[in-house]
C-alpha atoms as a PDB file:
ATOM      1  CA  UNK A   1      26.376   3.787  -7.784  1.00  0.00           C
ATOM      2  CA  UNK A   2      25.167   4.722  -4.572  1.00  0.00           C
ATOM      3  CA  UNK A   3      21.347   3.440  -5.068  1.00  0.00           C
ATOM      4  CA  UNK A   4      23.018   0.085  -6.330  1.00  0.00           C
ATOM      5  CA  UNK A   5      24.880   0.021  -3.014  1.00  0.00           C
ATOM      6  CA  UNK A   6      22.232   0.601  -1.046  1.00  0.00           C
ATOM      7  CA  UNK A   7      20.390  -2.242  -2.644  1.00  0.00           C
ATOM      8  CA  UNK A   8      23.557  -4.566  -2.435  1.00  0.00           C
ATOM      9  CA  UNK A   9      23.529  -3.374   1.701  1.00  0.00           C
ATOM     10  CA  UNK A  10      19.680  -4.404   1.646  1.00  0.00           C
ATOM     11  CA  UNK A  11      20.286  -7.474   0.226  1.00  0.00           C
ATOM     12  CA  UNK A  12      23.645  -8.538   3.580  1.00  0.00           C
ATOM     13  CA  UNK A  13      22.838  -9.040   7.006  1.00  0.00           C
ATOM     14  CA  UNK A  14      23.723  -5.983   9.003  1.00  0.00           C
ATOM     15  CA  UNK A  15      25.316  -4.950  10.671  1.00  0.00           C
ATOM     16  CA  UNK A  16      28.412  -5.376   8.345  1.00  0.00           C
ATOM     17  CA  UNK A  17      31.898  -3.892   7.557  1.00  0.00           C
ATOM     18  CA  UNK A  18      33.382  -1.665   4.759  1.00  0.00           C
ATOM     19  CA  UNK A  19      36.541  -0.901   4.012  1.00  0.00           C
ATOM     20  CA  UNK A  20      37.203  -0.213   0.183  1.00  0.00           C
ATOM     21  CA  UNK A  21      37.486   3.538  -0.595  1.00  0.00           C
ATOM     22  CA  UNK A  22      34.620   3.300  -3.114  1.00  0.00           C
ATOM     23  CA  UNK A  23      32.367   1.281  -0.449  1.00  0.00           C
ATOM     24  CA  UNK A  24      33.016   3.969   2.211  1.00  0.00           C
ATOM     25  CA  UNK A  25      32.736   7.031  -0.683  1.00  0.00           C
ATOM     26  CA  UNK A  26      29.078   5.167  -1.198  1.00  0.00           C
ATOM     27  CA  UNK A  27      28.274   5.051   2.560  1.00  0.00           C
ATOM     28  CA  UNK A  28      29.004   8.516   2.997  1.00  0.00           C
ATOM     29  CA  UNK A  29      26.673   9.715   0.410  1.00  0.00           C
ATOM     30  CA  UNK A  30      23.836   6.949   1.635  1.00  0.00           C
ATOM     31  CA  UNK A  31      24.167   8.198   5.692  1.00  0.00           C
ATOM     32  CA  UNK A  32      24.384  12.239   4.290  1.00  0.00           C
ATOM     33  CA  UNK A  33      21.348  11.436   2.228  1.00  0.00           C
ATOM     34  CA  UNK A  34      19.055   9.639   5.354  1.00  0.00           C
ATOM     35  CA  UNK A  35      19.354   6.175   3.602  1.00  0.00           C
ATOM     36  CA  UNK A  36      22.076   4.221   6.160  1.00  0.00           C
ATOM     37  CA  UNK A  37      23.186   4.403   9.630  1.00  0.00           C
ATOM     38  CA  UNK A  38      26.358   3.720   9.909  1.00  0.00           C
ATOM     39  CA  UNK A  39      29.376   4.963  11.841  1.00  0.00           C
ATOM     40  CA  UNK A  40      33.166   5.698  10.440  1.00  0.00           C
ATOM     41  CA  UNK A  41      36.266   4.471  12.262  1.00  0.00           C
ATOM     42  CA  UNK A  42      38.670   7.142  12.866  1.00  0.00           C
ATOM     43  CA  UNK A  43      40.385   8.023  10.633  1.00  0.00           C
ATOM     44  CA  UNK A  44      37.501   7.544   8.686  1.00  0.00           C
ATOM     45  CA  UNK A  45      39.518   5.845   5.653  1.00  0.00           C
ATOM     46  CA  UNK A  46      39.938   2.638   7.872  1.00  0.00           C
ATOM     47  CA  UNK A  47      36.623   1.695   7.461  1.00  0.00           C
ATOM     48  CA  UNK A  48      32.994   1.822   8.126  1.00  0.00           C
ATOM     49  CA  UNK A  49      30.268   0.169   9.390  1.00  0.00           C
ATOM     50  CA  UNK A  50      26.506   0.338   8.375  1.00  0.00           C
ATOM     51  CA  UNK A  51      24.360  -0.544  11.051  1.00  0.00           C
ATOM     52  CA  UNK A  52      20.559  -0.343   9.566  1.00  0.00           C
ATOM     53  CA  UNK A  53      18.644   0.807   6.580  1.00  0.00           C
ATOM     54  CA  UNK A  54      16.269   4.215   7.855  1.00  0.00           C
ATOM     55  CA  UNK A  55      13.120   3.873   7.069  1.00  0.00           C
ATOM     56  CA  UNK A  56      13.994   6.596   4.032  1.00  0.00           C
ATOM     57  CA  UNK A  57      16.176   4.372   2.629  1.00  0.00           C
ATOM     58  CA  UNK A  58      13.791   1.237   2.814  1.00  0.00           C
ATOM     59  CA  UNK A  59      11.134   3.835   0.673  1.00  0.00           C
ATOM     60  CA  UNK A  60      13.598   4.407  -1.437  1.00  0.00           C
ATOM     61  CA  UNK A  61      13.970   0.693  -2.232  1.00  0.00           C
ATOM     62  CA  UNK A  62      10.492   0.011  -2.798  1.00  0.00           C
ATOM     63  CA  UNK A  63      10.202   3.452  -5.207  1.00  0.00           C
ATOM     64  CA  UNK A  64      13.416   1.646  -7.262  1.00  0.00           C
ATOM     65  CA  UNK A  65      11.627  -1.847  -7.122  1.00  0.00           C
ATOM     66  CA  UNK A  66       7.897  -0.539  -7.687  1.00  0.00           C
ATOM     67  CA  UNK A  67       7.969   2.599  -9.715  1.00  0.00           C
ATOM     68  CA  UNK A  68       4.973   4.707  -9.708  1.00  0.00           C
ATOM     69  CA  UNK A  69       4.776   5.146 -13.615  1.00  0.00           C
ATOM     70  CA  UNK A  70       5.461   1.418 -14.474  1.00  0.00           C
ATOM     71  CA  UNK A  71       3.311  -0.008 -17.059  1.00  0.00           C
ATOM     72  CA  UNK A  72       1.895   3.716 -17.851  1.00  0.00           C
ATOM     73  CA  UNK A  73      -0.050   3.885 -14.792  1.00  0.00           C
ATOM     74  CA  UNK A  74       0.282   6.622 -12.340  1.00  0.00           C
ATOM     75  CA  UNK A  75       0.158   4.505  -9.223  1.00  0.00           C
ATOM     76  CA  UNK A  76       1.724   1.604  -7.630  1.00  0.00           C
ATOM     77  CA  UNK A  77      -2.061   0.294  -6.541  1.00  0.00           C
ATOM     78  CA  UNK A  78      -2.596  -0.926 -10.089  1.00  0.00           C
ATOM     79  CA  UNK A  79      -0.960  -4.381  -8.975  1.00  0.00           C
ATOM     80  CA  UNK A  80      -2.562  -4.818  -5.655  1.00  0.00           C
ATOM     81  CA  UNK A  81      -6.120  -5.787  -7.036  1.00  0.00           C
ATOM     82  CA  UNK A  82      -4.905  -8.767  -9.215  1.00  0.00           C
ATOM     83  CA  UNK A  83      -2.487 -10.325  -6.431  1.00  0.00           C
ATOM     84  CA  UNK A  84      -5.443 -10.402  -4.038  1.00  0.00           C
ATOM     85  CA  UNK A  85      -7.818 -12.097  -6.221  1.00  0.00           C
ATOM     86  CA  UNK A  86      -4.894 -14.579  -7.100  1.00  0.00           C
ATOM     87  CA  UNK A  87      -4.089 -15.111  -3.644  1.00  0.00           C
ATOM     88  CA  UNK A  88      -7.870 -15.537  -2.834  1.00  0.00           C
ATOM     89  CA  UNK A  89      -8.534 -18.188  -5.717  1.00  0.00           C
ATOM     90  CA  UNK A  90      -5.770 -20.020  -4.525  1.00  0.00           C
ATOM     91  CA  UNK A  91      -6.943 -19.551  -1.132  1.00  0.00           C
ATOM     92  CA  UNK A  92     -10.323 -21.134  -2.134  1.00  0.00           C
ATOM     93  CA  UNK A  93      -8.590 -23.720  -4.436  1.00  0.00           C
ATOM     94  CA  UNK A  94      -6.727 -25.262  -1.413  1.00  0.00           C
ATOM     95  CA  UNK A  95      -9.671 -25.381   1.027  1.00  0.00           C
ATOM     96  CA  UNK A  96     -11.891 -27.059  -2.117  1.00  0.00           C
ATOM     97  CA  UNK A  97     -14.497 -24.050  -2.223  1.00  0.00           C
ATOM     98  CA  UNK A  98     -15.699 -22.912  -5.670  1.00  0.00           C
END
């Protein structure tokens, strides 16, 4: 659930405001694990709020969205090649070359 959470974080502007115990039971795990920063009102139960995704958690994101052993390959590189020459063709395509 936690992963999930931190992808449903990524996807709010923040900073922004928890206060449902499951939320705050999620937040806790992100911030012990590096993923969030975010502080807890006191008592802690009243609510939280995450200020940023670390720089850990934004890795994390991209290891979710781009695994290294999709498509049988042991690298994320395998993509890279093929979106450059598409975005080079239709580079060329719009200024009329070749």
């Amino acid at each position: 659930m936690s992963v999930e959470f931190l992808r449903q974080i990524a996807a709010t502007p923040l900073p922004k405001s928890f206060t449902a115990k499951k939320e705050l039971d999620a937040i806790k795990i992100l911030r012990q694990a590096g993923l969030v920063l975010a502080m807890f009102d006191e008592p802690p139960e009243f609510g939280a709020r995450v200020l940023a995704i670390t720089e850990k958690g934004r890795a994390e994101l991209l290891q979710l969205h781009y695994p290294t052993h999709a498509h049988g390959c042991g690298s994320t590189s395998f993509w890279l090649p093929r979106v450059a020459k598409r975005a080079k063709d239709v580079l060329k395509r719009s200024i009329g070359v070749g």
